[in-house]
C-alpha atoms as a PDB file:
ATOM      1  CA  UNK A   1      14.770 236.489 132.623  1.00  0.00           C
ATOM      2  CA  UNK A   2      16.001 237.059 129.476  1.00  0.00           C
ATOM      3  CA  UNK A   3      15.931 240.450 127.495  1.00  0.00           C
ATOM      4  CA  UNK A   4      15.190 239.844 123.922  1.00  0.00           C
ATOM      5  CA  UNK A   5      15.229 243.057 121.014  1.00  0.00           C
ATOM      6  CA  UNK A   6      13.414 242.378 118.185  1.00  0.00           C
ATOM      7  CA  UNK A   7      14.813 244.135 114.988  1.00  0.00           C
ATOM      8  CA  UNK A   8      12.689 244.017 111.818  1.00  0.00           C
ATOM      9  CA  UNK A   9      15.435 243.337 108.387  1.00  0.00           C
ATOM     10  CA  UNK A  10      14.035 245.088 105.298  1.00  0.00           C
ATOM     11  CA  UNK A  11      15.233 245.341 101.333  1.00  0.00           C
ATOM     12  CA  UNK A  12      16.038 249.068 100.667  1.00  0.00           C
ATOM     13  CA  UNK A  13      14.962 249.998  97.735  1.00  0.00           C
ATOM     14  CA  UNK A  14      18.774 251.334  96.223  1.00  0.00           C
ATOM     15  CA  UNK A  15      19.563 248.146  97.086  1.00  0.00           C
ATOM     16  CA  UNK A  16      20.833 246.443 100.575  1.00  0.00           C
ATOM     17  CA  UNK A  17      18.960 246.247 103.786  1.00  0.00           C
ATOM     18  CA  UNK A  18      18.037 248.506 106.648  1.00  0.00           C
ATOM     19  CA  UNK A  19      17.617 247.197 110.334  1.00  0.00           C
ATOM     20  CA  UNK A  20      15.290 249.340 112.839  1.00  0.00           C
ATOM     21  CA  UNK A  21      14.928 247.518 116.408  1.00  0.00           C
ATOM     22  CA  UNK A  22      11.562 247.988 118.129  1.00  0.00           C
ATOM     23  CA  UNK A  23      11.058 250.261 121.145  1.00  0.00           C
ATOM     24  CA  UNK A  24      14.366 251.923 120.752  1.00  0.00           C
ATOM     25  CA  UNK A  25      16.154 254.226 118.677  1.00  0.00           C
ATOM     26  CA  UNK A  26      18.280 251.633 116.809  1.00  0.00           C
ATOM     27  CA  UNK A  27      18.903 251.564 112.854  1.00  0.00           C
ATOM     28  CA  UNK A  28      21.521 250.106 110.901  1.00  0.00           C
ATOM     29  CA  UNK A  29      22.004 248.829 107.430  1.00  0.00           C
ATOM     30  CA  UNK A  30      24.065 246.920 105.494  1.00  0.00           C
ATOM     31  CA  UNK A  31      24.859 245.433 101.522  1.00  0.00           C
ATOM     32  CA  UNK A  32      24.383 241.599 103.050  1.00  0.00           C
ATOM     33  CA  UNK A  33      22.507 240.156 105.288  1.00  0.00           C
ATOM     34  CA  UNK A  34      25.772 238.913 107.146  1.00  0.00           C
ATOM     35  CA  UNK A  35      26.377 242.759 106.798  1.00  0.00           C
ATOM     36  CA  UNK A  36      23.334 243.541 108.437  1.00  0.00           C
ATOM     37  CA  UNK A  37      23.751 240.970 111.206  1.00  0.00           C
ATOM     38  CA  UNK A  38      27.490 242.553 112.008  1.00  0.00           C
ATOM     39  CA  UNK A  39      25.755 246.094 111.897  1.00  0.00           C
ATOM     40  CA  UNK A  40      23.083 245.076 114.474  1.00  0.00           C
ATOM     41  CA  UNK A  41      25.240 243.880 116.765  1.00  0.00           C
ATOM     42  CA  UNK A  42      27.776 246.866 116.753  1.00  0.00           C
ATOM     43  CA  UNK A  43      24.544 248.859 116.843  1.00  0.00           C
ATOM     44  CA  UNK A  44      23.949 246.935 120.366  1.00  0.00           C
ATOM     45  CA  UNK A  45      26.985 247.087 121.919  1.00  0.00           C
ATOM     46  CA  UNK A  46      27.497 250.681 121.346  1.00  0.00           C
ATOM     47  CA  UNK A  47      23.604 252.105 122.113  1.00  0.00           C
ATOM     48  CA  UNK A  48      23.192 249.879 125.317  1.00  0.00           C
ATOM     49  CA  UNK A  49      24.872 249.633 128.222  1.00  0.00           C
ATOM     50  CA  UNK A  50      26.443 246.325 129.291  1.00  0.00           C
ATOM     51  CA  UNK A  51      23.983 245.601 131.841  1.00  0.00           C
ATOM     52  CA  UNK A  52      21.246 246.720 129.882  1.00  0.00           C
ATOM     53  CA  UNK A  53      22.152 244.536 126.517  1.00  0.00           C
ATOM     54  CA  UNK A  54      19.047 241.820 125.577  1.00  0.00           C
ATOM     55  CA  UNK A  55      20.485 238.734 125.649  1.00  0.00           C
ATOM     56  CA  UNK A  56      18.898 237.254 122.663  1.00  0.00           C
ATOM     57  CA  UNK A  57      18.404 239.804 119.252  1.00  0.00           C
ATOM     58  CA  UNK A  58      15.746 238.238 117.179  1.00  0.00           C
ATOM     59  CA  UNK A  59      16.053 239.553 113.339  1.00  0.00           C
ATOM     60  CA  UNK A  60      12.572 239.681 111.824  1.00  0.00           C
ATOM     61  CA  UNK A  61      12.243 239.724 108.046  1.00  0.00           C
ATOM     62  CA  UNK A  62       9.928 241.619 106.281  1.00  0.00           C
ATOM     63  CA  UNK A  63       9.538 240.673 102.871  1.00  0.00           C
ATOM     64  CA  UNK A  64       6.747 242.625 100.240  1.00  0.00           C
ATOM     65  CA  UNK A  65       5.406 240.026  97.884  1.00  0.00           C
ATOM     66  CA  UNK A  66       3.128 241.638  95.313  1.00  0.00           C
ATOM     67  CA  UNK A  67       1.222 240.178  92.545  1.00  0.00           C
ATOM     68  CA  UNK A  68      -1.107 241.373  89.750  1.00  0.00           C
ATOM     69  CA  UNK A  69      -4.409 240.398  89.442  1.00  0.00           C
END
């Protein structure tokens, strides 16, 4: 079976993004999204062991939309 991490993308507020993968102690950043997708997956190699490594790193946006009333 498949491992899968699940790391929610957000917009910082100075600007960029910032990464955090669920259930672990993972964070990254970056100025671009390609950026951020480089970071994550540096992030990976170096925080998990080879054997340990999900397989498949889905990259969850979270996007604030606000509007007035």
């Amino acid at each position: 079976m498949e491992k899968e991490l699940v790391v929610l993308v957000e917009e910082a507020p100075e600007g960029g993004f910032t990464a955090k993968a669920l259930g672990t102690a993972l964070f990254t950043d970056g100025e671009t999204l390609e950026e951020v997708e480089a970071n994550v997956r540096d992030a990976i190699q170096c925080h998990f062991e080879e054997a340990d490594r999900p397989r498949v790193i889905r990259l969850h946006f979270v996007r604030d939309h606000v509007i007035a009333v």
